[in-house]
C-alpha atoms as a PDB file:
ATOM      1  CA  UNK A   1      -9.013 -94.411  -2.214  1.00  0.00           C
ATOM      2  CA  UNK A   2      -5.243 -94.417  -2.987  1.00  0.00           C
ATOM      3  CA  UNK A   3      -2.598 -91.320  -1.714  1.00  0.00           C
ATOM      4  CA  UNK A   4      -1.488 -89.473  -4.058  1.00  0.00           C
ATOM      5  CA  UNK A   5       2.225 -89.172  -4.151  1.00  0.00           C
ATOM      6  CA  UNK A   6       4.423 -86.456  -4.838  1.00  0.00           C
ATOM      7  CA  UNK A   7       8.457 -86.516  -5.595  1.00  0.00           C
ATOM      8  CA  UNK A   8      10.538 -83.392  -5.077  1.00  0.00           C
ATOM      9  CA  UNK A   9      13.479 -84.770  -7.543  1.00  0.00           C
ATOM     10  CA  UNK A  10      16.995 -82.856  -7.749  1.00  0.00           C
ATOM     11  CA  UNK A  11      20.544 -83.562  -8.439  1.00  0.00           C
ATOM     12  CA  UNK A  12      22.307 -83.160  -6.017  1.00  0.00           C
ATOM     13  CA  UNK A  13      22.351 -82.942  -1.705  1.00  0.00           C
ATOM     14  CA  UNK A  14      21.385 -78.980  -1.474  1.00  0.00           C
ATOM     15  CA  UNK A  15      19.595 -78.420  -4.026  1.00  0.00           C
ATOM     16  CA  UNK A  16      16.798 -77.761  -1.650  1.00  0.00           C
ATOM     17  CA  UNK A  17      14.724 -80.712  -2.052  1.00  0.00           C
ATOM     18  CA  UNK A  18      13.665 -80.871   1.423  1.00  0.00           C
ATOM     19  CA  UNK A  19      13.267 -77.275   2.574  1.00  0.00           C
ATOM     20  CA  UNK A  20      10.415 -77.091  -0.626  1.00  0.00           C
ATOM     21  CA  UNK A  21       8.732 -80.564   0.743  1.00  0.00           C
ATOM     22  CA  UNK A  22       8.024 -78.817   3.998  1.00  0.00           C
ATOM     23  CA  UNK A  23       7.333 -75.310   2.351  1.00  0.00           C
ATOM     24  CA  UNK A  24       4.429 -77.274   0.709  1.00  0.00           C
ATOM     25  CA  UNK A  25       3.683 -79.004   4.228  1.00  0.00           C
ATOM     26  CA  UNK A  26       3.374 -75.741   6.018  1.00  0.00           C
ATOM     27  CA  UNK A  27       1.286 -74.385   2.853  1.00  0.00           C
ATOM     28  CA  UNK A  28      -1.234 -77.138   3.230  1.00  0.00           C
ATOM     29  CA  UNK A  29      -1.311 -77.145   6.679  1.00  0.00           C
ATOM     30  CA  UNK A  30      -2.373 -73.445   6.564  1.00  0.00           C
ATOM     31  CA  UNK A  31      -4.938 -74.521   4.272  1.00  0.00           C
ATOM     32  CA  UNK A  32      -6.626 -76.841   7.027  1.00  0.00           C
ATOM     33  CA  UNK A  33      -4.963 -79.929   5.842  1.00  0.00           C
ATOM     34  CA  UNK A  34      -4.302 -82.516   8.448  1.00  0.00           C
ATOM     35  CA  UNK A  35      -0.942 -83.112   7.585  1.00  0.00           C
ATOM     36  CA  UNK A  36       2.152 -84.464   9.631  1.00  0.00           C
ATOM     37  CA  UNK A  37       5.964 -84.977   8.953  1.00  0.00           C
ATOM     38  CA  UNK A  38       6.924 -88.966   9.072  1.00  0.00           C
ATOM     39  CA  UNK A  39      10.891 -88.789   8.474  1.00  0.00           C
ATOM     40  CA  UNK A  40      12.985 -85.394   8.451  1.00  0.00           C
ATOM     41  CA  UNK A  41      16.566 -85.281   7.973  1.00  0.00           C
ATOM     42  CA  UNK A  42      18.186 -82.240   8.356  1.00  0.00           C
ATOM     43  CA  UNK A  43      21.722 -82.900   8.058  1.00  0.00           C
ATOM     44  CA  UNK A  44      22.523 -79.797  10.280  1.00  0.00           C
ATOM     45  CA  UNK A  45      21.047 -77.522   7.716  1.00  0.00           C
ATOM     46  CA  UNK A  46      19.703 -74.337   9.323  1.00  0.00           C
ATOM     47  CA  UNK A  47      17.602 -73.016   6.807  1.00  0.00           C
ATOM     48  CA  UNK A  48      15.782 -76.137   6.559  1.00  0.00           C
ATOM     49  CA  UNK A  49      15.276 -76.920  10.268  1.00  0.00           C
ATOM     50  CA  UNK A  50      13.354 -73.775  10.621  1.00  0.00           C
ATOM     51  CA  UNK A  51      10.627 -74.969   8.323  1.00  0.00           C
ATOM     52  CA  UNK A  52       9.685 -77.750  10.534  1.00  0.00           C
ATOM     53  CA  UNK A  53       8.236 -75.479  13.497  1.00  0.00           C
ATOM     54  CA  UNK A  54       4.894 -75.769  14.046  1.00  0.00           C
ATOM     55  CA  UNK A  55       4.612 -79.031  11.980  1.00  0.00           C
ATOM     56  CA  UNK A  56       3.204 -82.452  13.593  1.00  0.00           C
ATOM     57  CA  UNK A  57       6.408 -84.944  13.783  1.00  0.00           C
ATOM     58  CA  UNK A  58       5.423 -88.862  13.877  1.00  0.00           C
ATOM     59  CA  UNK A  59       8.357 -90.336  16.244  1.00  0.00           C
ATOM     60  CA  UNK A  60      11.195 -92.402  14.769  1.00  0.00           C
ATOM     61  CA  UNK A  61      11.181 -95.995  15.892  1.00  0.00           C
ATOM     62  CA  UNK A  62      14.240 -97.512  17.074  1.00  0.00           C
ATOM     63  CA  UNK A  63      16.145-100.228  15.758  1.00  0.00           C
ATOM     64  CA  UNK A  64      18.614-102.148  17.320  1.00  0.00           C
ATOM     65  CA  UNK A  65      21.262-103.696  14.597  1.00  0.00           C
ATOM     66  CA  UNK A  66      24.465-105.396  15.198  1.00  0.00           C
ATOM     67  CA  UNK A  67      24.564-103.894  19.099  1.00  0.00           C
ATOM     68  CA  UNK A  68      23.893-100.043  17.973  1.00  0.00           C
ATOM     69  CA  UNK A  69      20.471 -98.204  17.431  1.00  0.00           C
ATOM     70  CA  UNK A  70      19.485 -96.883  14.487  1.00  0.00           C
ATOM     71  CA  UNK A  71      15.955 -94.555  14.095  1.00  0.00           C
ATOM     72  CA  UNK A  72      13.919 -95.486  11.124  1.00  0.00           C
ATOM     73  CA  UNK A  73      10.393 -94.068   9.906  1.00  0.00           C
ATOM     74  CA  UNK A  74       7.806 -95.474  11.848  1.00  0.00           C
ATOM     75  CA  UNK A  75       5.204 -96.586   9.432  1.00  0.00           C
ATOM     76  CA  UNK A  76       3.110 -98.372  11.917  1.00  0.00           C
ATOM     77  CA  UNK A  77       2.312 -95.271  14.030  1.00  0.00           C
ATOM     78  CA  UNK A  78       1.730 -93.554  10.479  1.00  0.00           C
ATOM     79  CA  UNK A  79      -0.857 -95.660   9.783  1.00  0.00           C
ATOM     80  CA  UNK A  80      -2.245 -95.843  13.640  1.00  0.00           C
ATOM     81  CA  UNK A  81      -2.249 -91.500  13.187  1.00  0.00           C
ATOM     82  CA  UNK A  82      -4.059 -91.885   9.694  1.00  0.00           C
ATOM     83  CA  UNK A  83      -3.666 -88.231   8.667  1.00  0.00           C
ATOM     84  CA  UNK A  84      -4.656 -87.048   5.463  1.00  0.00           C
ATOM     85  CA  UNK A  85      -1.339 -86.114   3.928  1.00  0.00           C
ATOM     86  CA  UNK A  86       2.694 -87.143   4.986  1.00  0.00           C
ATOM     87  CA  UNK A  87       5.795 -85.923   4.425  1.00  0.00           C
ATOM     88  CA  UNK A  88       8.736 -88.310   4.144  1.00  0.00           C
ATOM     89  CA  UNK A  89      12.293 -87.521   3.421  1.00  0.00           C
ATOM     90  CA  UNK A  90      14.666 -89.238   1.729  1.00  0.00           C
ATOM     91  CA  UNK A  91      12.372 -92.280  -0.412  1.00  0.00           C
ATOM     92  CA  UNK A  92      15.282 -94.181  -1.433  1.00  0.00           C
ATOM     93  CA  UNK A  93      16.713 -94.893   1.871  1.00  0.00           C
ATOM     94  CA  UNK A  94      17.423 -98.354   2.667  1.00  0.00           C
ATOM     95  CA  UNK A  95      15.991 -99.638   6.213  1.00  0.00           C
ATOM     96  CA  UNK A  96      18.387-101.275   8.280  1.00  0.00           C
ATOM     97  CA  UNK A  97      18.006-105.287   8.983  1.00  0.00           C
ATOM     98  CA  UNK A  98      15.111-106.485  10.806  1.00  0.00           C
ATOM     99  CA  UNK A  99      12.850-103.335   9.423  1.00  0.00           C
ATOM    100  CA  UNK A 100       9.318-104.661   8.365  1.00  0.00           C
ATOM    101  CA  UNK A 101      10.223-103.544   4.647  1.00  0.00           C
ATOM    102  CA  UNK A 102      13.519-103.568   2.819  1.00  0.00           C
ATOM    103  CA  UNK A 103      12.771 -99.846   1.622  1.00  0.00           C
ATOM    104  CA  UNK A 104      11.274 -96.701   2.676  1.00  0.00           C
ATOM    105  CA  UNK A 105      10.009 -96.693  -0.647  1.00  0.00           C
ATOM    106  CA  UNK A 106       8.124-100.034   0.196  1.00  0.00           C
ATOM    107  CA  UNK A 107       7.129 -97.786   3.353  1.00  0.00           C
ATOM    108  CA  UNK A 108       5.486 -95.203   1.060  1.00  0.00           C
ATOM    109  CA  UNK A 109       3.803 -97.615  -0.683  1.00  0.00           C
ATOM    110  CA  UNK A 110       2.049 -98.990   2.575  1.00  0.00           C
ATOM    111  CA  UNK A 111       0.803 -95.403   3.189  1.00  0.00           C
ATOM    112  CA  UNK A 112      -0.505 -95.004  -0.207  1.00  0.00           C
ATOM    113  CA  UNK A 113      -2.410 -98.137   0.060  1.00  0.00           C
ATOM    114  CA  UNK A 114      -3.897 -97.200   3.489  1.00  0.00           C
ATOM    115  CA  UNK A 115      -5.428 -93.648   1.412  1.00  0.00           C
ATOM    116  CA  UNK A 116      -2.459 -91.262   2.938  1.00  0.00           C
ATOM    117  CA  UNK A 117      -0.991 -89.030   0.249  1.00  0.00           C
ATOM    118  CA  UNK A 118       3.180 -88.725   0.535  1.00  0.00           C
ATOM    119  CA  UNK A 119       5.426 -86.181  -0.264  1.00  0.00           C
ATOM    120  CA  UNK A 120       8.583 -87.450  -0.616  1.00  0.00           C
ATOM    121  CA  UNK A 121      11.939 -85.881  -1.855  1.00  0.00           C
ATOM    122  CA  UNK A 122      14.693 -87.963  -3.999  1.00  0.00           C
ATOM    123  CA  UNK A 123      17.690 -87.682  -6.425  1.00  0.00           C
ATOM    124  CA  UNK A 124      17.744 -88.302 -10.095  1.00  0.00           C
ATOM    125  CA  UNK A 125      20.765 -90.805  -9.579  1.00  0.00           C
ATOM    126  CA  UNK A 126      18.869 -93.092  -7.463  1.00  0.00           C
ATOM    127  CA  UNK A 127      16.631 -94.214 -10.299  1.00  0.00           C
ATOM    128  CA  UNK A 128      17.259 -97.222 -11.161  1.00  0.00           C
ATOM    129  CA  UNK A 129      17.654 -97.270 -14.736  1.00  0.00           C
ATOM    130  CA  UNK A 130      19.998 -94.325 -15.040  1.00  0.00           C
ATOM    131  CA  UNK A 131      22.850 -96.593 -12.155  1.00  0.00           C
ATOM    132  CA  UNK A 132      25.199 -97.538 -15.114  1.00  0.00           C
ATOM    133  CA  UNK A 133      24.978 -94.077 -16.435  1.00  0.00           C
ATOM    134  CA  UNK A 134      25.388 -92.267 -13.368  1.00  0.00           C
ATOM    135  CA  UNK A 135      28.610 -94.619 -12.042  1.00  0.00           C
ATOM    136  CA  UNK A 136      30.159 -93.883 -15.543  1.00  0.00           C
ATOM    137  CA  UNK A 137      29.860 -90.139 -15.207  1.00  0.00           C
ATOM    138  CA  UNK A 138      30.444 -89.226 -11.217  1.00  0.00           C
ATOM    139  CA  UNK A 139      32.557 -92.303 -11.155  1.00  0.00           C
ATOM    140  CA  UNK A 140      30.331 -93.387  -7.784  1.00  0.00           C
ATOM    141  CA  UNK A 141      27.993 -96.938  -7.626  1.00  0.00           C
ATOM    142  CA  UNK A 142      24.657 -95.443  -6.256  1.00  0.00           C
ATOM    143  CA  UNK A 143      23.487 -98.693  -3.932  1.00  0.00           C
ATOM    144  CA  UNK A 144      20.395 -97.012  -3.082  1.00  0.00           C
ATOM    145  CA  UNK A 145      17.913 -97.341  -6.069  1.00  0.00           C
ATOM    146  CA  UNK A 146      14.767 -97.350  -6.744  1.00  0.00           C
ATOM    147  CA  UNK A 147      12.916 -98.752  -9.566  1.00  0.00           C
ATOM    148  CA  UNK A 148      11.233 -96.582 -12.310  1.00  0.00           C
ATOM    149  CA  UNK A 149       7.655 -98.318 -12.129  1.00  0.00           C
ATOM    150  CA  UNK A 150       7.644 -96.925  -8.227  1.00  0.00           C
ATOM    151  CA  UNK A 151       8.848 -93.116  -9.657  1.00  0.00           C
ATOM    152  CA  UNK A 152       5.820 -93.691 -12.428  1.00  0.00           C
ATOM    153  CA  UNK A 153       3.616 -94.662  -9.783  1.00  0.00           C
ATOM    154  CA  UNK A 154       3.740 -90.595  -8.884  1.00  0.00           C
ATOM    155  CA  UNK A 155       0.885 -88.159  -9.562  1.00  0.00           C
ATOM    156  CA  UNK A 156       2.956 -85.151  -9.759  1.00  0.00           C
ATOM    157  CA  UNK A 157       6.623 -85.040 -10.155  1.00  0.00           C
ATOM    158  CA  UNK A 158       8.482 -81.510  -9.345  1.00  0.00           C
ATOM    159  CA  UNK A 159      11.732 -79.955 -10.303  1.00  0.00           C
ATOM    160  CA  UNK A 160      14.038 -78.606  -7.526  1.00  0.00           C
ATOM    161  CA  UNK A 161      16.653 -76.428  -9.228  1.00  0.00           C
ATOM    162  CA  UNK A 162      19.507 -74.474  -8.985  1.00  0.00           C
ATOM    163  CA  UNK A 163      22.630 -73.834 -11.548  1.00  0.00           C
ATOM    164  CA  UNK A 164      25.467 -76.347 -10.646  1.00  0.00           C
ATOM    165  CA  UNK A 165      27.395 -72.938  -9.819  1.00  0.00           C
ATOM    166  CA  UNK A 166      24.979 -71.816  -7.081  1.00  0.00           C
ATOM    167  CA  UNK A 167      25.109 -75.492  -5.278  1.00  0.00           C
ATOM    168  CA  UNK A 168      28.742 -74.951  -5.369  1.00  0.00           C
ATOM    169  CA  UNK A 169      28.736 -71.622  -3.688  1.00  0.00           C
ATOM    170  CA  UNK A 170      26.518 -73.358  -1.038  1.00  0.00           C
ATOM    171  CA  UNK A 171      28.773 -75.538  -0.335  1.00  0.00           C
ATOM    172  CA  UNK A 172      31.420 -74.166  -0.020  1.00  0.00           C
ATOM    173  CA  UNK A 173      29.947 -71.710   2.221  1.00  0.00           C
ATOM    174  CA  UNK A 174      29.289 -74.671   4.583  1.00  0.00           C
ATOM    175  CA  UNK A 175      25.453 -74.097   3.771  1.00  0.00           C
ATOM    176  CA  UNK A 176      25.348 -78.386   2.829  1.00  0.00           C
ATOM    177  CA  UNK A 177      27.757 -79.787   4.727  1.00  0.00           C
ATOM    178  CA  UNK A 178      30.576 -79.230   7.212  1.00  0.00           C
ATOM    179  CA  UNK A 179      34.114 -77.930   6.008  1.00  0.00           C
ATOM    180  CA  UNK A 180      35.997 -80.979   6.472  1.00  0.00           C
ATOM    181  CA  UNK A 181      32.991 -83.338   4.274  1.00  0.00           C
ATOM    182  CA  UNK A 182      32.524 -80.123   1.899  1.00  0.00           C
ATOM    183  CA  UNK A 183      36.235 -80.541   0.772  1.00  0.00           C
ATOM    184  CA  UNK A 184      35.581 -84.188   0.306  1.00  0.00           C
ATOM    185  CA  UNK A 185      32.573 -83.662  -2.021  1.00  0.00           C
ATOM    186  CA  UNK A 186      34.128 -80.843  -3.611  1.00  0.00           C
ATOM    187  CA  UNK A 187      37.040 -83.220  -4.647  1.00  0.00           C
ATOM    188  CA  UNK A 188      34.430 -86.221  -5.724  1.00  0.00           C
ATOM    189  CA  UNK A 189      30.998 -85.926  -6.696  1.00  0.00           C
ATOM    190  CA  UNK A 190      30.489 -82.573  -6.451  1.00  0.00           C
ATOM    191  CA  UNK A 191      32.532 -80.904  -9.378  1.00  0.00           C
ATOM    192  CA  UNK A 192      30.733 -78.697 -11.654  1.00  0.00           C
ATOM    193  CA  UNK A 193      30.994 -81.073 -14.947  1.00  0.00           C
ATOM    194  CA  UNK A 194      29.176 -83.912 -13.189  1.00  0.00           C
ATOM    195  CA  UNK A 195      27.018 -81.553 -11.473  1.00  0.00           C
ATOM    196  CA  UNK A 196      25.884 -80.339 -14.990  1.00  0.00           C
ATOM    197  CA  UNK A 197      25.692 -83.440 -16.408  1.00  0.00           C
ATOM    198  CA  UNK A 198      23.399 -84.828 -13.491  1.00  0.00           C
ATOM    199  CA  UNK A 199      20.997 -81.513 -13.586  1.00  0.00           C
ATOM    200  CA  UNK A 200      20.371 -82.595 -17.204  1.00  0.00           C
ATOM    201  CA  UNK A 201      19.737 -86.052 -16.451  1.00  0.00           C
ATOM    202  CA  UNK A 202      17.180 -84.555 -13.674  1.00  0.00           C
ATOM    203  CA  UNK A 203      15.861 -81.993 -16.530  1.00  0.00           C
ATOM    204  CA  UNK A 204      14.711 -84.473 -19.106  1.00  0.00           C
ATOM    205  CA  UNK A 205      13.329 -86.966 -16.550  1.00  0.00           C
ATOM    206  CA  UNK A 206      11.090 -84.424 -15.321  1.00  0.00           C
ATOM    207  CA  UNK A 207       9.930 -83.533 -18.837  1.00  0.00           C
ATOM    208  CA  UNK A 208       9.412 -87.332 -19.418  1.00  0.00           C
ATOM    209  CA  UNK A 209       7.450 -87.627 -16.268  1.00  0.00           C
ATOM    210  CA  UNK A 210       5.752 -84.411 -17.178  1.00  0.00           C
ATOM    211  CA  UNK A 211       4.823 -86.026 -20.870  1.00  0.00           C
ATOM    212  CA  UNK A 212       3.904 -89.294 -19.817  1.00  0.00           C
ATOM    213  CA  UNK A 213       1.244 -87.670 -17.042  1.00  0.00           C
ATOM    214  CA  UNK A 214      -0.058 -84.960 -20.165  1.00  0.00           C
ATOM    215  CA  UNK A 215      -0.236 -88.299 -22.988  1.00  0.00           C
ATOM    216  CA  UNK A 216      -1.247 -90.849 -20.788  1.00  0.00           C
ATOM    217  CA  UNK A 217      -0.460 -94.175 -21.866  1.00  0.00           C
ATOM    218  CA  UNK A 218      -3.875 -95.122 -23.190  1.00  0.00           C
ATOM    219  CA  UNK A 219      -2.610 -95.709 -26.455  1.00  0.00           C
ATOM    220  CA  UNK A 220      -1.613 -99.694 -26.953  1.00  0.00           C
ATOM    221  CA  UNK A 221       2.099-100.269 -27.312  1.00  0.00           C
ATOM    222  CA  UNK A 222       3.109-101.396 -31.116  1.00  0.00           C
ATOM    223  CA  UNK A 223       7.027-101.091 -30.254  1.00  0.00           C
ATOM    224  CA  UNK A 224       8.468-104.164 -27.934  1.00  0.00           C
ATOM    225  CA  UNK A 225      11.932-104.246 -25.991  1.00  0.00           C
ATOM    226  CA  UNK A 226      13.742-107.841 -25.789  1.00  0.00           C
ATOM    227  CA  UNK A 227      16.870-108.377 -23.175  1.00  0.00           C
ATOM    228  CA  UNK A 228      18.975-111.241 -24.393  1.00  0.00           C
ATOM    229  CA  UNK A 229      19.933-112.380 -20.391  1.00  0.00           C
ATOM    230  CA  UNK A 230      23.237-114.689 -20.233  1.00  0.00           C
ATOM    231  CA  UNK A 231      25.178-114.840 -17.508  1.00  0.00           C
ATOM    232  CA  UNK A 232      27.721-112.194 -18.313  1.00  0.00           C
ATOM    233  CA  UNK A 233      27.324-109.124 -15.591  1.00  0.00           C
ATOM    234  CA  UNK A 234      26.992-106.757 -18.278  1.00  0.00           C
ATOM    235  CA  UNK A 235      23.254-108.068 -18.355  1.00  0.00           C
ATOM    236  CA  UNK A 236      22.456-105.885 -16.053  1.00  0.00           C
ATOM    237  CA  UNK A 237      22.895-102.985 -17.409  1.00  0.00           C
ATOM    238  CA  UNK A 238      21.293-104.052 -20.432  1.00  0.00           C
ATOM    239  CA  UNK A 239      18.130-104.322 -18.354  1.00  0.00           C
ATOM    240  CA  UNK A 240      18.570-101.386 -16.972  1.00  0.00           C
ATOM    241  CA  UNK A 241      19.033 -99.483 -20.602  1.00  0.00           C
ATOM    242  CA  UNK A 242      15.998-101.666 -21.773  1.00  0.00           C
ATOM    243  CA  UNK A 243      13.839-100.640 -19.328  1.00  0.00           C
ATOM    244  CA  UNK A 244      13.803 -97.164 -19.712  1.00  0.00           C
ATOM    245  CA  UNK A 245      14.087 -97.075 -23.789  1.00  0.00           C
ATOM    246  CA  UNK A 246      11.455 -99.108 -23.775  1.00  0.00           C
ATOM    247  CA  UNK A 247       9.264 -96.551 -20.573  1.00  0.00           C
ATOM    248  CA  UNK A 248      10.487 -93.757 -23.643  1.00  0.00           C
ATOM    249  CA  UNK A 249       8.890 -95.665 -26.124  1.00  0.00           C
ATOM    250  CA  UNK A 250       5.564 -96.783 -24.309  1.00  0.00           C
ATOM    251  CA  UNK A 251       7.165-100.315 -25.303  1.00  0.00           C
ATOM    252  CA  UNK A 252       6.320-103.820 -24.149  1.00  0.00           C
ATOM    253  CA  UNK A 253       9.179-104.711 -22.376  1.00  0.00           C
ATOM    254  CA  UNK A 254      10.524-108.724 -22.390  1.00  0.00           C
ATOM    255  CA  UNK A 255      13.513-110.628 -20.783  1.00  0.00           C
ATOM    256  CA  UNK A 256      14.846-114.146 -22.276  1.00  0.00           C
ATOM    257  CA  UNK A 257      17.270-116.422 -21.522  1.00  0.00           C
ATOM    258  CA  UNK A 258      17.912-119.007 -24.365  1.00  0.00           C
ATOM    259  CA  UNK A 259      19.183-122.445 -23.282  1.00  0.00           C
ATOM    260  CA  UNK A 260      20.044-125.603 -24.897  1.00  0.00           C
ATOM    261  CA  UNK A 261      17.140-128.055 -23.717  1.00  0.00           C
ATOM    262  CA  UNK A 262      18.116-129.590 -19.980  1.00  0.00           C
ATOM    263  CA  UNK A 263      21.142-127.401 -19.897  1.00  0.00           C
ATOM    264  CA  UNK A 264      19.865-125.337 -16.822  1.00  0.00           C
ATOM    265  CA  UNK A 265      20.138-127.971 -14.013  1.00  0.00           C
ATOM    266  CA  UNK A 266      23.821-128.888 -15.396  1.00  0.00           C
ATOM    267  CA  UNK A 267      25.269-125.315 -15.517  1.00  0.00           C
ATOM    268  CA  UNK A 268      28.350-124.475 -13.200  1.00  0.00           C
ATOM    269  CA  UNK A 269      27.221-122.791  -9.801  1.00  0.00           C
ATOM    270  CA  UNK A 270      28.094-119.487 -11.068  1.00  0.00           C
ATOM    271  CA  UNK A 271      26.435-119.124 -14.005  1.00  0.00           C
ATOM    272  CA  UNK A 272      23.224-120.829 -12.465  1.00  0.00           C
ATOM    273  CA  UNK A 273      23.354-118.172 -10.350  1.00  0.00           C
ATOM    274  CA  UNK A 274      24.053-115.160 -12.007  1.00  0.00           C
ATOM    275  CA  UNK A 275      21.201-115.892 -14.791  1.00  0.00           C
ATOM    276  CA  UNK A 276      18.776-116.150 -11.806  1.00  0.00           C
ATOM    277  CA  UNK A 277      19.981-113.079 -10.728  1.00  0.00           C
ATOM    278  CA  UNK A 278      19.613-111.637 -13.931  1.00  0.00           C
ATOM    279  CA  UNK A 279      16.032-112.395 -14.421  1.00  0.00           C
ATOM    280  CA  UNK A 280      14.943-111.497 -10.588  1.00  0.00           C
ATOM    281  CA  UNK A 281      16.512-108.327 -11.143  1.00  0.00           C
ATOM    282  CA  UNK A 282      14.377-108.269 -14.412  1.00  0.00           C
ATOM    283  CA  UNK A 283      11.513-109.036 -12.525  1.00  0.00           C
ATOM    284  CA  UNK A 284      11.483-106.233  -9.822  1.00  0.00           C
ATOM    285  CA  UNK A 285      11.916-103.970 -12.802  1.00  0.00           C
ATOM    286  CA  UNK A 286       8.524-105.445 -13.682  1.00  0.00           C
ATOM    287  CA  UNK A 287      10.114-106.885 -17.205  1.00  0.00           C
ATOM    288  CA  UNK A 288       8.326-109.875 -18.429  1.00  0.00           C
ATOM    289  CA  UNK A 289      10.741-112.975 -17.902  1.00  0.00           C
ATOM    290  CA  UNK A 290      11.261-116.156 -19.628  1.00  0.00           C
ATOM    291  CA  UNK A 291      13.627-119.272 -20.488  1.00  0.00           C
ATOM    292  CA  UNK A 292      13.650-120.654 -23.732  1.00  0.00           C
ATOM    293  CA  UNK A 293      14.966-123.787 -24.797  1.00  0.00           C
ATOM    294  CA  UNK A 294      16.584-123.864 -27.521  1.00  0.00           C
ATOM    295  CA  UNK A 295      20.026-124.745 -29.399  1.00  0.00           C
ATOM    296  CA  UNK A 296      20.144-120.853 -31.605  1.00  0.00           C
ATOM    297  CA  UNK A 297      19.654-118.262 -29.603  1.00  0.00           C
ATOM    298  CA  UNK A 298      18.171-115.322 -32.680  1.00  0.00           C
ATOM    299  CA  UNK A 299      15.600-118.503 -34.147  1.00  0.00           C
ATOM    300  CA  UNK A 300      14.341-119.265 -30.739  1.00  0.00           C
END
């Protein structure tokens, strides 16, 4: 049978995301589970090192990239282990080069599909569909994203909280980070307006979660979503926006590019490209893709 998977979703670095991961982990272990931890970060935090005693810690595997070792979550020694249950920090982190996966995400996976349940702790930024909404409010690209079908695939979705006012009393008492990187996110991503605005962002996506896992979606979808893909970057975060007003609506969700017939093979380089970028992007969103020939874009 498939793991059941389990995001710890917050706002913000401190919100405690990790500390309640392995609060749960030392709960279940108590319980008789066999459970071990495959990727801890602890970013120097005291508080949330102390929560790891006792616990069962899979070794890191080392990476060599570019002359300098990097540690990464060994997956393969997960597997080997087979425990019940595994707690992994961080789900959106991208593996360096020459990893077996792209994504610890695409780690997670891999564990789920071997029977291992995950815990796993992420923020709401990294979701893929909220990127353009996120960049215009902190002002910051999130790289690190992961799509919304892997954040649906999750059997229970919980809440870490704390007022935007008691994160920044945290930080600044050098609970989160160091002084010299607390002033830095005190003067960028961490002000209270975007911290508020974030929280909310993390507030109704739970709900959502929490609604779509209550409803179901056993009823069939009568609403449908269509992207219009050209090559102007602004596509993308139309299929970003698509995607999740159409997850809101339980909506079929569709991507089409409209060409005139044999146009495709004579478009400049560029545009070529960046429509084929469009529509894989589409595609790992799991959109439905298609070209259409056709001279009018609205009658085709």
């Amino acid at each position: 049978m498939r793991g059941r998977l389990t995001i710890f979703l917050g706002y913000a670095a401190g919100v405690g995301k990790t500390y309640k991961m392995l609060e749960e982990t030392q709960r279940l272990k108590r319980e008789g589970h066999d459970i071990v931890v495959g990727y801890f970060e602890p970013h120097g935090r005291q508080d949330t090192i102390a929560k790891i005693e006792g616990l069962e810690l899979i070794p890191r595997r080392r990476v060599t990239y570019r002359g300098a070792e990097f540690e990464e979550m060994d997956a393969a020694a997960i597997l080997a282990r087979k425990p019940e249950l595994c707690a992994v920090d961080e789900f959106p982190h991208t593996n360096v080069p020459g990893s077996p996966r792209n994504k610890r995400w695409e780690d997670v996976m891999l564990l789920l599909e071997a029977g291992i349940s995950v815990l796993t702790t992420m923020n709401i930024q990294h979701l893929e569909s909220l990127n353009d909404q996120v960049r215009e409010i902190a002002n910051v690209q999130v790289r690190e994203t992961i799509p919304d079908w892997v954040v649906k695939q999750a059997d229970e979705v919980v809440l870490v909280d704390v007022p935007p006012q008691a994160l920044l009393n945290r930080l600044q008492r050098g609970v989160i980070y160091g002084t010299d990187k607390a002033q830095q996110a005190l003067n960028n991503f961490f002000k209270e307006s975007t911290l508020g605005a974030l929280r909310e962002m993390a507030l109704r996506q739970t709900a959502h979660e929490v609604d779509i896992r209550q409803v179901g979606d056993a009823d069939e979808a009568t609403d449908r979503i269509l992207i219009h893909i050209t090559e102007s970057p602004a596509t993308a975060a139309l299929i970003r926006r698509g995607r999740r007003v159409a997850d809101y609506l339980k909506a079929d969700c569709f991507a089409v590019c409209v060409l005139p017939p044999a146009v495709m093979a004579d478009l400049p380089k560029a545009s070529r490209e960046a429509i084929e970028r469009h529509l894989e992007f589409a595609r790992r969103l799991h959109i439905e893709t298609r070209i259409l020939e056709g001279e009018n874009a609205a009658e085709t």
